[in-house]
N, C-alpha and C. Protein backbone atom coordinates (compact mmCIF):
# COMPACT_ATOMS: atom_id res chain seq x y z
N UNK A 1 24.76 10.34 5.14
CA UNK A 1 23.41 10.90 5.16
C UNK A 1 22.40 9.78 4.91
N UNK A 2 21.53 9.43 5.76
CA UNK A 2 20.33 8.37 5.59
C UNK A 2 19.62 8.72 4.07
N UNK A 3 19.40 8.16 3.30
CA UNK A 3 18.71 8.10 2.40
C UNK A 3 17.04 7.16 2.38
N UNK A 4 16.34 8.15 2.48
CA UNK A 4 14.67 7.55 2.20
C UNK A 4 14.35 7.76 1.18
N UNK A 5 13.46 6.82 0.83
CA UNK A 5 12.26 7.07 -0.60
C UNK A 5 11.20 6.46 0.14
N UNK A 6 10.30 7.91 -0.28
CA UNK A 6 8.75 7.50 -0.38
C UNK A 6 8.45 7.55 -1.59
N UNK A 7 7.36 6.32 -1.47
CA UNK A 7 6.65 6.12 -2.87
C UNK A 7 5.22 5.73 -2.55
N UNK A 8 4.54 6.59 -3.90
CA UNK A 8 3.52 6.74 -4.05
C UNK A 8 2.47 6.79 -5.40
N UNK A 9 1.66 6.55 -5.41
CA UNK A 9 0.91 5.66 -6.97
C UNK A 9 1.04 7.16 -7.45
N UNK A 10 0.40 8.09 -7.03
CA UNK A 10 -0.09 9.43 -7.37
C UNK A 10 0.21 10.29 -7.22
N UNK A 11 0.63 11.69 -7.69
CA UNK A 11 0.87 12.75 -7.22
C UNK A 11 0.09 13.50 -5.91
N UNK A 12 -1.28 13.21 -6.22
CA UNK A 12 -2.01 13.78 -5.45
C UNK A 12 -1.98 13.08 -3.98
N UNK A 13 -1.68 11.67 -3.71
CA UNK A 13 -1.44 11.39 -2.64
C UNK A 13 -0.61 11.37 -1.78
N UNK A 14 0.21 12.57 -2.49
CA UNK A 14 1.60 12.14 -1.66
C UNK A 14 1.67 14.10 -1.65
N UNK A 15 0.99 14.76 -1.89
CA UNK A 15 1.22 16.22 -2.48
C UNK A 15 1.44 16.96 -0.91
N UNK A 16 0.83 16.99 0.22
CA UNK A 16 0.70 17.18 1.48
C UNK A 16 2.22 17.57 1.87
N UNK A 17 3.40 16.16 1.67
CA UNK A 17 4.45 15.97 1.74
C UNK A 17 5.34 16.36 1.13
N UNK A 18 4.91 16.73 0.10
CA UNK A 18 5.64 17.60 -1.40
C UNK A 18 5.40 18.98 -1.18
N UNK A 19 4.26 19.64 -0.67
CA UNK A 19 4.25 20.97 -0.16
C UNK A 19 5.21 21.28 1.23
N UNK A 20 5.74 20.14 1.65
CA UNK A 20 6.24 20.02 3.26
C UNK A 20 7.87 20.35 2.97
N UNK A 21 8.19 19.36 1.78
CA UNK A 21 9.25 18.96 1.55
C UNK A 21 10.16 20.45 1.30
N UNK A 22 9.16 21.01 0.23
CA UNK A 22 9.54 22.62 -0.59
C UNK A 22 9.92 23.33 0.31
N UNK A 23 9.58 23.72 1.41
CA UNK A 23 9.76 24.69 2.73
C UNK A 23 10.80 24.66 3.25
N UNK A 24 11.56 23.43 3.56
CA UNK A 24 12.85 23.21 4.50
C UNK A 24 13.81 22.15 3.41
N UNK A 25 14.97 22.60 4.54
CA UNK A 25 15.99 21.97 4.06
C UNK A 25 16.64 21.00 4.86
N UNK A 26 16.78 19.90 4.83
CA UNK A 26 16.96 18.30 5.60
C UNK A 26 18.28 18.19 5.40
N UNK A 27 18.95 18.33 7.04
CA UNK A 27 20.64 18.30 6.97
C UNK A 27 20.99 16.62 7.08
N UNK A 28 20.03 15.75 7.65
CA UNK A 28 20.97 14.79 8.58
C UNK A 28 20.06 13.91 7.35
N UNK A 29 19.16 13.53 6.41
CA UNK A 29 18.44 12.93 5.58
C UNK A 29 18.21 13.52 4.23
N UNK A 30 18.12 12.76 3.28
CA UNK A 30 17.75 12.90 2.17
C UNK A 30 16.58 11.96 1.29
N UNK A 31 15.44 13.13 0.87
CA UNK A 31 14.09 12.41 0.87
C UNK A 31 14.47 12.40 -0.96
N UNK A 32 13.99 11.25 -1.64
CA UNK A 32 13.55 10.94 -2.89
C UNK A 32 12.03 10.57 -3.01
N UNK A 33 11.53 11.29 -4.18
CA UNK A 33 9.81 10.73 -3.55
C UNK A 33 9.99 10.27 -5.37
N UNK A 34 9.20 9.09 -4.80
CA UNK A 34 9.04 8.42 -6.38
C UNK A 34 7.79 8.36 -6.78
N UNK A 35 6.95 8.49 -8.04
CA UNK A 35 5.54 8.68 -8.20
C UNK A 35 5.46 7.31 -9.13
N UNK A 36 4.98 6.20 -8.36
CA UNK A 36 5.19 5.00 -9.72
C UNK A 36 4.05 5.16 -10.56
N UNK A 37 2.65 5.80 -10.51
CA UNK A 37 1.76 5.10 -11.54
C UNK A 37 0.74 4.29 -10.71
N UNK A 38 -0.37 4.33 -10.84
CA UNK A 38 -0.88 2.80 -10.10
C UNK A 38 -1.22 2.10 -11.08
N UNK A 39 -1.04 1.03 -9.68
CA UNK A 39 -1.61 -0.45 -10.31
C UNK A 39 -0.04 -1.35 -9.60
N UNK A 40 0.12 -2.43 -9.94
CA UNK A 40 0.85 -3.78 -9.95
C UNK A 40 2.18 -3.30 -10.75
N UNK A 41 1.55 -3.34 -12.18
CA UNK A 41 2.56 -3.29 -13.15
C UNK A 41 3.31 -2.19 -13.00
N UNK A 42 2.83 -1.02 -12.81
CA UNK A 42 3.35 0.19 -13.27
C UNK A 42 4.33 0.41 -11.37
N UNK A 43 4.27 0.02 -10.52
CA UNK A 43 4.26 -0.46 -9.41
C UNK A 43 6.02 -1.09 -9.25
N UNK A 44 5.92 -2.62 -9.67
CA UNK A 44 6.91 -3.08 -9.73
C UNK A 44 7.88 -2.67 -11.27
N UNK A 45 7.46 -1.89 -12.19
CA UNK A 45 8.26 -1.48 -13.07
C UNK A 45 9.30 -0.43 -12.38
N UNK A 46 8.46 0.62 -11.48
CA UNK A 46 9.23 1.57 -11.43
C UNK A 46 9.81 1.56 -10.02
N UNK A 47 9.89 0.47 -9.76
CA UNK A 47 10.80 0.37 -8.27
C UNK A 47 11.88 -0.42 -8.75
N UNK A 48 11.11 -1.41 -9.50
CA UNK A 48 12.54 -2.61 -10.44
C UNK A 48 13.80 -1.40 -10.85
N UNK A 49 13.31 -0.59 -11.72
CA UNK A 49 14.39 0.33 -12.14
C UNK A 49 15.02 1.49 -11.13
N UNK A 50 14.26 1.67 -10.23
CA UNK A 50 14.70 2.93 -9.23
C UNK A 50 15.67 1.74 -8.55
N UNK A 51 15.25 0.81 -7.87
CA UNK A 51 16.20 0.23 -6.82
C UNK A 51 17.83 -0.31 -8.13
N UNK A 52 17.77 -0.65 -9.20
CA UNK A 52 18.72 -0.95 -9.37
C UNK A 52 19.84 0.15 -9.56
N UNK A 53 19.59 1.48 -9.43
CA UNK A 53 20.42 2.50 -9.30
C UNK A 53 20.41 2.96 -7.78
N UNK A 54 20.00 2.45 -7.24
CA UNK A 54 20.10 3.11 -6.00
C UNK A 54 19.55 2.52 -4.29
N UNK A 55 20.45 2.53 -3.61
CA UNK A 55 20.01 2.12 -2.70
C UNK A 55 19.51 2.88 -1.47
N UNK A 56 18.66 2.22 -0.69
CA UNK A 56 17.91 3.26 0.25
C UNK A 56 18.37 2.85 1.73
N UNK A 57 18.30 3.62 2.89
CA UNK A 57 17.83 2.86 4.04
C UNK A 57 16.32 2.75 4.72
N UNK A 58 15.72 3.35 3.57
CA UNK A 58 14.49 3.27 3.74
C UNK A 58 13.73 3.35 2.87
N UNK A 59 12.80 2.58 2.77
CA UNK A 59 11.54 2.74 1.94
C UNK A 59 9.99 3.19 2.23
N UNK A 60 9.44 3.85 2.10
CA UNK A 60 8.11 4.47 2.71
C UNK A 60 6.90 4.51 1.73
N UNK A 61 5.78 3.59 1.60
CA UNK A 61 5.15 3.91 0.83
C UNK A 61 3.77 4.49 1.05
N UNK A 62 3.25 5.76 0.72
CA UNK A 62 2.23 6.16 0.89
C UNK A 62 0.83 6.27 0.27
N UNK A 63 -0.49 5.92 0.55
CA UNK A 63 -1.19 6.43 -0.02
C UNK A 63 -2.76 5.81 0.41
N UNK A 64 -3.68 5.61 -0.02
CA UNK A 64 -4.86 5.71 0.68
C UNK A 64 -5.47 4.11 0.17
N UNK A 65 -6.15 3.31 0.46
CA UNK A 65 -6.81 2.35 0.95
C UNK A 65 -8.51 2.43 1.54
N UNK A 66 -8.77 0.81 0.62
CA UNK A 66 -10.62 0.57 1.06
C UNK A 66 -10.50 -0.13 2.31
N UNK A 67 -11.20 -0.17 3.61
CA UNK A 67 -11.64 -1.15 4.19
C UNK A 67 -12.33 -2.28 4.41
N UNK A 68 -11.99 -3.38 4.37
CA UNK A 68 -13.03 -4.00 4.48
C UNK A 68 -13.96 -4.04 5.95
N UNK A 69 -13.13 -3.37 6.91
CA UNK A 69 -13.76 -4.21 8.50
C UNK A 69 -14.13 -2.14 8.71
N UNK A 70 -15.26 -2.35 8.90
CA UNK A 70 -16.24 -1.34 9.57
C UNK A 70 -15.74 -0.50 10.43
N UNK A 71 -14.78 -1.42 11.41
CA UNK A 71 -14.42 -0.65 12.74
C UNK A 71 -12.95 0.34 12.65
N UNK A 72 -12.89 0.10 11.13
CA UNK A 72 -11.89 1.43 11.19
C UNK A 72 -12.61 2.56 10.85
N UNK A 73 -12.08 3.68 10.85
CA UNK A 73 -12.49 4.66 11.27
C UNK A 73 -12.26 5.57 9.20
N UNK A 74 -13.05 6.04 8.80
CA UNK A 74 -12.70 6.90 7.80
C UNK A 74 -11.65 7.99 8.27
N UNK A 75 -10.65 8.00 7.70
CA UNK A 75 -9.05 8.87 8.04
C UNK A 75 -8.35 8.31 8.97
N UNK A 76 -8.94 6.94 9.00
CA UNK A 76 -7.65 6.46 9.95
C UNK A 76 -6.38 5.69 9.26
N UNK A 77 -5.33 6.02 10.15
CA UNK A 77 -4.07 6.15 9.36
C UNK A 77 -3.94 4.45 9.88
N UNK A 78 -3.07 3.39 9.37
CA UNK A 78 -2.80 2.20 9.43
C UNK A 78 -1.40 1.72 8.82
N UNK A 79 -0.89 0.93 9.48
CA UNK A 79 0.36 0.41 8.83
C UNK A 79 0.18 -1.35 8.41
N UNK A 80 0.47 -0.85 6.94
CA UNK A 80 -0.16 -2.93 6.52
C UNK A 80 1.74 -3.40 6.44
N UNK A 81 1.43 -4.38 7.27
CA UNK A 81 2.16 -5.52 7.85
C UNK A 81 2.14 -6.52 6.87
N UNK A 82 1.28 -6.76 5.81
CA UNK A 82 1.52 -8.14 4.93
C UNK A 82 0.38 -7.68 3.53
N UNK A 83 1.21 -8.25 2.53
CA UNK A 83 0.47 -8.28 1.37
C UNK A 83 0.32 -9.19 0.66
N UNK A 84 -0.70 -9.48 -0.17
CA UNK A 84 -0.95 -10.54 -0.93
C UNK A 84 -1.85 -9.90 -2.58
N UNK A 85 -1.52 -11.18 -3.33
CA UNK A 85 -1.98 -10.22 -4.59
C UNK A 85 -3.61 -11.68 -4.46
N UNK A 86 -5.31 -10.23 -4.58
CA UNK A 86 -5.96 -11.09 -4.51
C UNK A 86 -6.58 -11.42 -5.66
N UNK A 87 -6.19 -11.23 -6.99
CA UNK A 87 -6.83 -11.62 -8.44
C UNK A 87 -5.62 -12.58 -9.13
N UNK A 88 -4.56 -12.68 -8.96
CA UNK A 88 -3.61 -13.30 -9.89
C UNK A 88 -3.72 -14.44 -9.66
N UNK A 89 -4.73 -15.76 -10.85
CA UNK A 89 -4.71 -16.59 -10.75
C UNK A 89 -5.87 -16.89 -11.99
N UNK A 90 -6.75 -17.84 -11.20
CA UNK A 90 -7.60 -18.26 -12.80
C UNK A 90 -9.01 -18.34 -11.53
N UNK A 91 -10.27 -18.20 -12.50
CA UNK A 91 -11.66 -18.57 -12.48
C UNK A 91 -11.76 -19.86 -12.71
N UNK A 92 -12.40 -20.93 -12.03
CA UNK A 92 -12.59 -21.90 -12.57
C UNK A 92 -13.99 -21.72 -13.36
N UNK A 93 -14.42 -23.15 -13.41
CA UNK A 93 -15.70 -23.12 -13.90
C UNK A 93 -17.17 -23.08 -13.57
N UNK A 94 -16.93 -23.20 -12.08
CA UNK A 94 -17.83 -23.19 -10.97
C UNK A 94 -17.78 -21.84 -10.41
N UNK A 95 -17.28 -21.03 -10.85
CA UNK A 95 -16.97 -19.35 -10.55
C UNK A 95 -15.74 -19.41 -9.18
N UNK A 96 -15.43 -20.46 -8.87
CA UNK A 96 -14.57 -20.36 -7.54
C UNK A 96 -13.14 -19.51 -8.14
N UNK A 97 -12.30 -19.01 -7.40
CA UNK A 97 -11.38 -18.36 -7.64
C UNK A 97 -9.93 -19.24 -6.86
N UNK A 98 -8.73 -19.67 -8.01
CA UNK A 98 -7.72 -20.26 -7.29
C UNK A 98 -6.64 -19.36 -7.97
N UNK A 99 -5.80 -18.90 -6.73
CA UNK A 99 -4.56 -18.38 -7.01
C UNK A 99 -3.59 -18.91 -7.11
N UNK A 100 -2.03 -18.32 -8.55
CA UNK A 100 -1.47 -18.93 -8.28
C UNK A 100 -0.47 -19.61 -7.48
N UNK A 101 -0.59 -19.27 -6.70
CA UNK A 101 0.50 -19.97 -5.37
C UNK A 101 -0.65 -21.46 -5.75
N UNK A 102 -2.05 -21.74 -5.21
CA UNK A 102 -2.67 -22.91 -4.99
C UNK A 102 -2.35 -23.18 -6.54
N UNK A 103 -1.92 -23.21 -7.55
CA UNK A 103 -1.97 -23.65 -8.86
C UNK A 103 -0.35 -24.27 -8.61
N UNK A 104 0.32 -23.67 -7.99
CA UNK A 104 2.06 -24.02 -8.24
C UNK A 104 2.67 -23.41 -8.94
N UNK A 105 2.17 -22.34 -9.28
CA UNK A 105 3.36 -21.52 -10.59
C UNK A 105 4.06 -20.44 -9.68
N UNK A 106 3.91 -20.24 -8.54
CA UNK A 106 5.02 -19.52 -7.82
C UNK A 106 4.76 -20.24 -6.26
N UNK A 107 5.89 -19.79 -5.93
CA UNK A 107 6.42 -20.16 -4.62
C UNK A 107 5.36 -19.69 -3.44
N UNK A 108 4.90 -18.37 -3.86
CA UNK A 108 4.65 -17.68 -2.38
C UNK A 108 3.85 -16.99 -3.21
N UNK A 109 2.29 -16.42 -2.54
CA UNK A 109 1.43 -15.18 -2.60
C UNK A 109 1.38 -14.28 -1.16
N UNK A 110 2.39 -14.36 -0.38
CA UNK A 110 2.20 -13.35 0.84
C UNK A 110 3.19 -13.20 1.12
N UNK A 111 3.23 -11.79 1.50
CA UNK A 111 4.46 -10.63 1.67
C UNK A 111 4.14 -10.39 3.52
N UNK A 112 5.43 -9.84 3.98
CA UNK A 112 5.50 -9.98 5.49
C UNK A 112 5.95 -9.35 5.74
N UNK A 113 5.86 -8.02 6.38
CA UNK A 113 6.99 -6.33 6.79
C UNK A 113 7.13 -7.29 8.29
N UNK A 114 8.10 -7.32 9.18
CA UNK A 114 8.03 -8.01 10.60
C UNK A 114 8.89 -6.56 11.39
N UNK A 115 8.72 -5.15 10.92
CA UNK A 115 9.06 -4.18 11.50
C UNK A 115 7.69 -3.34 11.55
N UNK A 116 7.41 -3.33 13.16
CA UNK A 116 6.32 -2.53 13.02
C UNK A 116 6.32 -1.17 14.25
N UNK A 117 5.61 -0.58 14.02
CA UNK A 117 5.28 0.91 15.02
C UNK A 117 4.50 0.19 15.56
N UNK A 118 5.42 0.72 16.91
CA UNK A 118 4.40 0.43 17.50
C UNK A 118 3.15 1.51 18.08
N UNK A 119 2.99 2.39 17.74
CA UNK A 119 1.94 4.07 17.85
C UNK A 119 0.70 3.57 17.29
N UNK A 120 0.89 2.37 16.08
CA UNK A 120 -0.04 2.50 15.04
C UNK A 120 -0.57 1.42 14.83
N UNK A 121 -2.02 1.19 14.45
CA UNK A 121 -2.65 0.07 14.50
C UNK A 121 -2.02 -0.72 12.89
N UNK A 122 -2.07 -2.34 13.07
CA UNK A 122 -1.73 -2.78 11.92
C UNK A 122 -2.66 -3.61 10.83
N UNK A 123 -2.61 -3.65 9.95
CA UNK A 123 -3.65 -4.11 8.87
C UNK A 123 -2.81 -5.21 7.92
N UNK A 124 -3.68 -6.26 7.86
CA UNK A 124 -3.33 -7.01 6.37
C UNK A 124 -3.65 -6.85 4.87
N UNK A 125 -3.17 -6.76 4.40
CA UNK A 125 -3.30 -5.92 2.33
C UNK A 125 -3.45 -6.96 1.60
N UNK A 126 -4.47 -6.68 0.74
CA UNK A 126 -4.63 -7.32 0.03
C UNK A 126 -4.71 -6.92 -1.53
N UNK A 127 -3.64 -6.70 -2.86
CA UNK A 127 -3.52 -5.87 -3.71
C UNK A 127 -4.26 -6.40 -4.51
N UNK A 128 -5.01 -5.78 -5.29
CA UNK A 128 -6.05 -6.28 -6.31
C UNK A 128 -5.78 -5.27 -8.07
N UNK A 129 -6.16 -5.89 -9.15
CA UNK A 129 -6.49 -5.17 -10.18
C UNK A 129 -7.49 -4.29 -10.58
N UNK A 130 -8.57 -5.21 -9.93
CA UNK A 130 -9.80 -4.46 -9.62
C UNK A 130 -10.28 -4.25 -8.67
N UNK A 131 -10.65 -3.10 -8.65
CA UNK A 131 -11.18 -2.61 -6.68
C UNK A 131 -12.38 -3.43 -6.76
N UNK A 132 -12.84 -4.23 -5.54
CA UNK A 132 -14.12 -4.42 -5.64
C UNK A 132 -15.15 -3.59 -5.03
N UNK A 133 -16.15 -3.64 -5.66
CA UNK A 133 -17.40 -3.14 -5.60
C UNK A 133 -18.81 -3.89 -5.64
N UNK A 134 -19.11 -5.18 -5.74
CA UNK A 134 -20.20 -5.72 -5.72
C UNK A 134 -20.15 -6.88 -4.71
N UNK A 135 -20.86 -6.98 -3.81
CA UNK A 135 -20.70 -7.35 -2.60
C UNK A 135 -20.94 -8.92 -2.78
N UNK A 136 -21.49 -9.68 -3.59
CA UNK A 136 -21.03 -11.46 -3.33
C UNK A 136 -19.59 -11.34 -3.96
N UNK A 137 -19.21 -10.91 -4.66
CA UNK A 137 -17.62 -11.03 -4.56
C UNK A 137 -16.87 -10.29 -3.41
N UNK A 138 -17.19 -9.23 -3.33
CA UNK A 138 -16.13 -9.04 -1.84
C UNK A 138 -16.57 -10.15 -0.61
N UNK A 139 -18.24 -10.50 -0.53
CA UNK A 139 -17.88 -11.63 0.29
C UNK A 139 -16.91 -12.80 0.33
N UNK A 140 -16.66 -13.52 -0.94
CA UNK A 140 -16.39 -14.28 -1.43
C UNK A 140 -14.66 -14.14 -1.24
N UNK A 141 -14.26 -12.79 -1.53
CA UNK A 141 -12.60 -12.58 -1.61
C UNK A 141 -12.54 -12.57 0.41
N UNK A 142 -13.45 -11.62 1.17
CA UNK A 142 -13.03 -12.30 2.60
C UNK A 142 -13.15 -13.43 2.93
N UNK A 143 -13.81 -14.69 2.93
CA UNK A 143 -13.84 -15.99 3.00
C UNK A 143 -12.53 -16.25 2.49
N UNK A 144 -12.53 -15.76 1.36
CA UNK A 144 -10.59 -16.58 0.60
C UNK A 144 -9.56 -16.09 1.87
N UNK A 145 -9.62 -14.87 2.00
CA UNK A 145 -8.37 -14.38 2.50
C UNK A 145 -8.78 -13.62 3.88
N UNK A 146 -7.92 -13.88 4.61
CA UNK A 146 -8.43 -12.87 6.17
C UNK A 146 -7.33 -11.29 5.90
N UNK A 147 -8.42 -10.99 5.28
CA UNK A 147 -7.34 -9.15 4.90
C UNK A 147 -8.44 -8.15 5.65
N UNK A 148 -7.48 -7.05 5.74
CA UNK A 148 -8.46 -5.64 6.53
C UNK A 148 -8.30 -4.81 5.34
N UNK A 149 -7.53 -4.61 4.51
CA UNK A 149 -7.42 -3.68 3.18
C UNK A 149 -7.36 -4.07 1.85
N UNK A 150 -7.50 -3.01 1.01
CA UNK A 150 -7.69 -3.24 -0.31
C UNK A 150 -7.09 -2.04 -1.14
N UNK A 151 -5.57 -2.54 -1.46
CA UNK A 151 -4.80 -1.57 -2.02
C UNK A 151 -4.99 -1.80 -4.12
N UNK A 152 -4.41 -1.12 -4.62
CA UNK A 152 -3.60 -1.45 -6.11
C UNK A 152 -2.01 -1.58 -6.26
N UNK A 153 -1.54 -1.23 -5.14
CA UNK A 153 -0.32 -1.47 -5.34
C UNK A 153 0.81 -1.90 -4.33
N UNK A 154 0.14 -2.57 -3.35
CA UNK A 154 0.72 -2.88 -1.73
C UNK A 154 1.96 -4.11 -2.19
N UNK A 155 1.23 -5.32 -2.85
CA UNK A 155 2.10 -6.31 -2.79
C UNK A 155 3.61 -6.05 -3.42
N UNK A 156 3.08 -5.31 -4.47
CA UNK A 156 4.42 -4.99 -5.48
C UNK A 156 5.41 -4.53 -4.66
N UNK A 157 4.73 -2.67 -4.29
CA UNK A 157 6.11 -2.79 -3.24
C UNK A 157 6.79 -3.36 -2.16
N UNK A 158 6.03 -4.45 -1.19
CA UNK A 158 6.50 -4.93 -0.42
C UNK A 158 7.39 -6.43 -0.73
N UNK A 159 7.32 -7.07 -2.09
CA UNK A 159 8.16 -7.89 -3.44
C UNK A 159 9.23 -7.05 -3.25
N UNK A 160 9.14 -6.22 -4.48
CA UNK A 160 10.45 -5.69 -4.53
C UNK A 160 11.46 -5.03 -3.63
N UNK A 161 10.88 -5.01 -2.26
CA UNK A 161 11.97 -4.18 -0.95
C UNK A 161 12.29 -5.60 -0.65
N UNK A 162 11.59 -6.53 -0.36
CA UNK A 162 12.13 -7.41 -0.21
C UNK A 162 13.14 -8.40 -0.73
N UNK A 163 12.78 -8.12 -1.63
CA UNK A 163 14.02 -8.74 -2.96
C UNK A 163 15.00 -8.11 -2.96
N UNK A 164 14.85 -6.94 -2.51
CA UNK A 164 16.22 -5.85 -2.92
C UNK A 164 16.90 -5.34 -1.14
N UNK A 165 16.25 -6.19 -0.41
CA UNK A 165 16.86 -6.41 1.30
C UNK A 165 17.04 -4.86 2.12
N UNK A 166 15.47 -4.18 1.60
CA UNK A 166 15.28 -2.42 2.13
C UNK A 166 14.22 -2.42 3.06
N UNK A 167 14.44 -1.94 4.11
CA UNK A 167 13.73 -2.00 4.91
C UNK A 167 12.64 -0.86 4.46
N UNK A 168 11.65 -1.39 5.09
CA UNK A 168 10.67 -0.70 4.58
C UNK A 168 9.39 -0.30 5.17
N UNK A 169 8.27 0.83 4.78
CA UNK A 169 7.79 0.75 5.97
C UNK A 169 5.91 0.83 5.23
N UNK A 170 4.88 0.51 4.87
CA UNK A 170 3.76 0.96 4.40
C UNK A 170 2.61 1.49 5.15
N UNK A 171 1.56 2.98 4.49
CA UNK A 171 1.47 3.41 5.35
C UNK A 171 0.24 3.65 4.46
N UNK A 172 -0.89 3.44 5.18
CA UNK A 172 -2.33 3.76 4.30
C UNK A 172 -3.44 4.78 4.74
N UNK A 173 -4.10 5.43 4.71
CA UNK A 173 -4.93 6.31 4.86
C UNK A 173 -6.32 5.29 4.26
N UNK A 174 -6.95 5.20 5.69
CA UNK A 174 -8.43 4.41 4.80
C UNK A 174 -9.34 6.15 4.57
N UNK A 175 -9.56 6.21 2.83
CA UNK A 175 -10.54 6.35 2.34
C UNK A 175 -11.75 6.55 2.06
N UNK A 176 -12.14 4.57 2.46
CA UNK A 176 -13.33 4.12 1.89
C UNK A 176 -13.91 2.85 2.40
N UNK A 177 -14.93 2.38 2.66
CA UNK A 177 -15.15 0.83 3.00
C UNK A 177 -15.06 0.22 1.48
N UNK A 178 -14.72 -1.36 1.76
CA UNK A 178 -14.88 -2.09 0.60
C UNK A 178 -16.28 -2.44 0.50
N UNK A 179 -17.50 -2.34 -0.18
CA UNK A 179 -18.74 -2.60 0.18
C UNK A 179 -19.48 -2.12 -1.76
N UNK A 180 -20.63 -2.58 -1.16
CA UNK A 180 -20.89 -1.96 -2.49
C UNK A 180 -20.85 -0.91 -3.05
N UNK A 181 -20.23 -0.67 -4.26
CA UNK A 181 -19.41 0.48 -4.36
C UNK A 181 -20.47 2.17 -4.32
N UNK A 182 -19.87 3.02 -3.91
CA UNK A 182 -20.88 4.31 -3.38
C UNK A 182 -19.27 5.19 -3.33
N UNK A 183 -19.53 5.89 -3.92
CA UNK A 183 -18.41 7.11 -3.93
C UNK A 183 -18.63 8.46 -3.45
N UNK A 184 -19.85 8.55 -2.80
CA UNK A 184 -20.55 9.63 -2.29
C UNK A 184 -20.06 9.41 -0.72
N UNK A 185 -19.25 8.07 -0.27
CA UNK A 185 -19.38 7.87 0.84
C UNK A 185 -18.01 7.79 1.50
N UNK A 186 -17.07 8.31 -0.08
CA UNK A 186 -15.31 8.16 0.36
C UNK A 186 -15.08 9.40 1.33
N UNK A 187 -14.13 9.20 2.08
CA UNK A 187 -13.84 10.66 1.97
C UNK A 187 -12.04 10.55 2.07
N UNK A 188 -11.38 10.95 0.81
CA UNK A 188 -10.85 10.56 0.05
C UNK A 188 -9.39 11.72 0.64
N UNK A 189 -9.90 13.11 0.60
CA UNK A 189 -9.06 13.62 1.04
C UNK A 189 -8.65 13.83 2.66
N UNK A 190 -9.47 13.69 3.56
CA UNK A 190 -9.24 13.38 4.72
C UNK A 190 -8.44 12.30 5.00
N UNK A 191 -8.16 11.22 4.24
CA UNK A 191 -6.97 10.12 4.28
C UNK A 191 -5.38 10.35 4.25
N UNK A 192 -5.71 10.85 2.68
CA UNK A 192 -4.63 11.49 1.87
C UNK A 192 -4.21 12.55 3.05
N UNK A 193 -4.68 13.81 4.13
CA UNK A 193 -4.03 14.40 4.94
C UNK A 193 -3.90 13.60 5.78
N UNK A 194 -4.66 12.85 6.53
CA UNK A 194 -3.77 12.26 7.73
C UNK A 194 -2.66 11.41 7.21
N UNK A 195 -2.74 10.43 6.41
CA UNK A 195 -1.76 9.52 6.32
C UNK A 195 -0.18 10.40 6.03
N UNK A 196 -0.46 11.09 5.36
CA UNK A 196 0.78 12.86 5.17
C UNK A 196 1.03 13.47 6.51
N UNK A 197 0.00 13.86 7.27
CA UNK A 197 0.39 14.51 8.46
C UNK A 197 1.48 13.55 8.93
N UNK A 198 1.17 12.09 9.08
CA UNK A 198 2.10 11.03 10.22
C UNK A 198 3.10 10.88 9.39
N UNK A 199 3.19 10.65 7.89
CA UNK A 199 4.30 10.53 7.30
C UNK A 199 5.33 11.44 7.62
N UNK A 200 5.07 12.62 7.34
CA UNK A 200 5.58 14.33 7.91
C UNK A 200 6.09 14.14 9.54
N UNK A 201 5.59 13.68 10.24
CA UNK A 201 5.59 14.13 11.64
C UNK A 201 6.57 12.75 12.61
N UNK A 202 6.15 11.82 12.09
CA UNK A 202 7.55 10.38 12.19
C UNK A 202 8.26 10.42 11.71
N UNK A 203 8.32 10.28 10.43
CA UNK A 203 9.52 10.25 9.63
C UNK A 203 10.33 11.16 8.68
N UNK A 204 10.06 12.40 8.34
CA UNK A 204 10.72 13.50 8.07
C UNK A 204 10.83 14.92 8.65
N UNK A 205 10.27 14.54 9.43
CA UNK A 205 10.74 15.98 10.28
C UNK A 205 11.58 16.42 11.42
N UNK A 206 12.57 15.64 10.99
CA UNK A 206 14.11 15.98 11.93
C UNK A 206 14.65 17.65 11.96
């Protein structure tokens, strides 16, 4: 029997699929949905411990995403292809920002899925601690990095599938633009259903 896990920061972002799941019964697959927590930490804690009991042939992670580039569409569904973590590093003193990969204390700051749909447009991730919201720093983080998104928890999981040799697949619902921050302007649950509808409709509904 194929074994998947989807994972997801939140209950609520993944709930679409959890109302889907309750209804039927899956002969030829078996779904595990894991709720890590958001953020980084809470992220790679609870995949560190799920994967060492268990192995998958799939990994699926769901949940919703800022834009930075205009020309996506609010509820459009996206598959990010690469992650990078964009705060882990130091401020200098000139306010510039160096990460550590450019410092030398790790090997690598970018993650690389090289399995893609092809149905679905693809995006680069960029995982942050803090969402941004004030626009000379989000200028400042696109100049650093050529990313289309802005997750809390993209890089982690795409680290640990990789470390642990699971194929895997990430799947975002944009939200929101990255811009100065306005929350009047998300629309938050229209994501959360589409990115569920395609999750539902590709990949579990055999």
């Amino acid at each position: 029997m194929k074994q998947i896990l989807v994972v997801a920061a939140t209950v609520f972002e993944i709930q679409p699929t959890l109302d889907f799941l309750n209804t039927i019964k899956k002969q030829n697959i078996h779904v595990t949905i894991l709720i890590t927590g958001v953020g980084i930490f809470n992220t790679g804690f609870s995949l560190g411990r799920h994967f060492a009991n268990q192995k998958y042939d799939l990994a699926i992670q769901v949940g919703i995403a800022g834009s930075f580039r205009h020309e996506m569409s609010l509820g459009a569904v996206v598959q990010v292809v690469s992650e990078q973590y964009g705060d882990f590093g130091v401020e200098e003193a000139d306010g510039r920002f160096t990460d550590m990969q450019e410092m030398g204390f790790i090997t690598t700051n970018y993650f690389k899925n090289d399995f893609k749909i092809p149905s679905l447009p693809t995006a680069k991730g960029l995982t942050v601690q803090k969402v941004h919201g004030f626009q000379p720093h989000i200028d400042k983080i696109i100049q650093k990095y050529e990313v289309d998104v802005e997750t809390m928890e993209g890089a982690a999981f795409f680290q640990a599938c990789l470390q642990e040799s699971i194929p895997f697949i990430a799947l975002r619902g944009i939200s929101n633009y990255v811009e100065s921050r306005n929350r009047a302007a998300w629309n938050i649950p229209l994501a959360i259903q589409n990115v569920n509808n395609l999750l539902i409709s590709q990949f579990l509904n055999f």
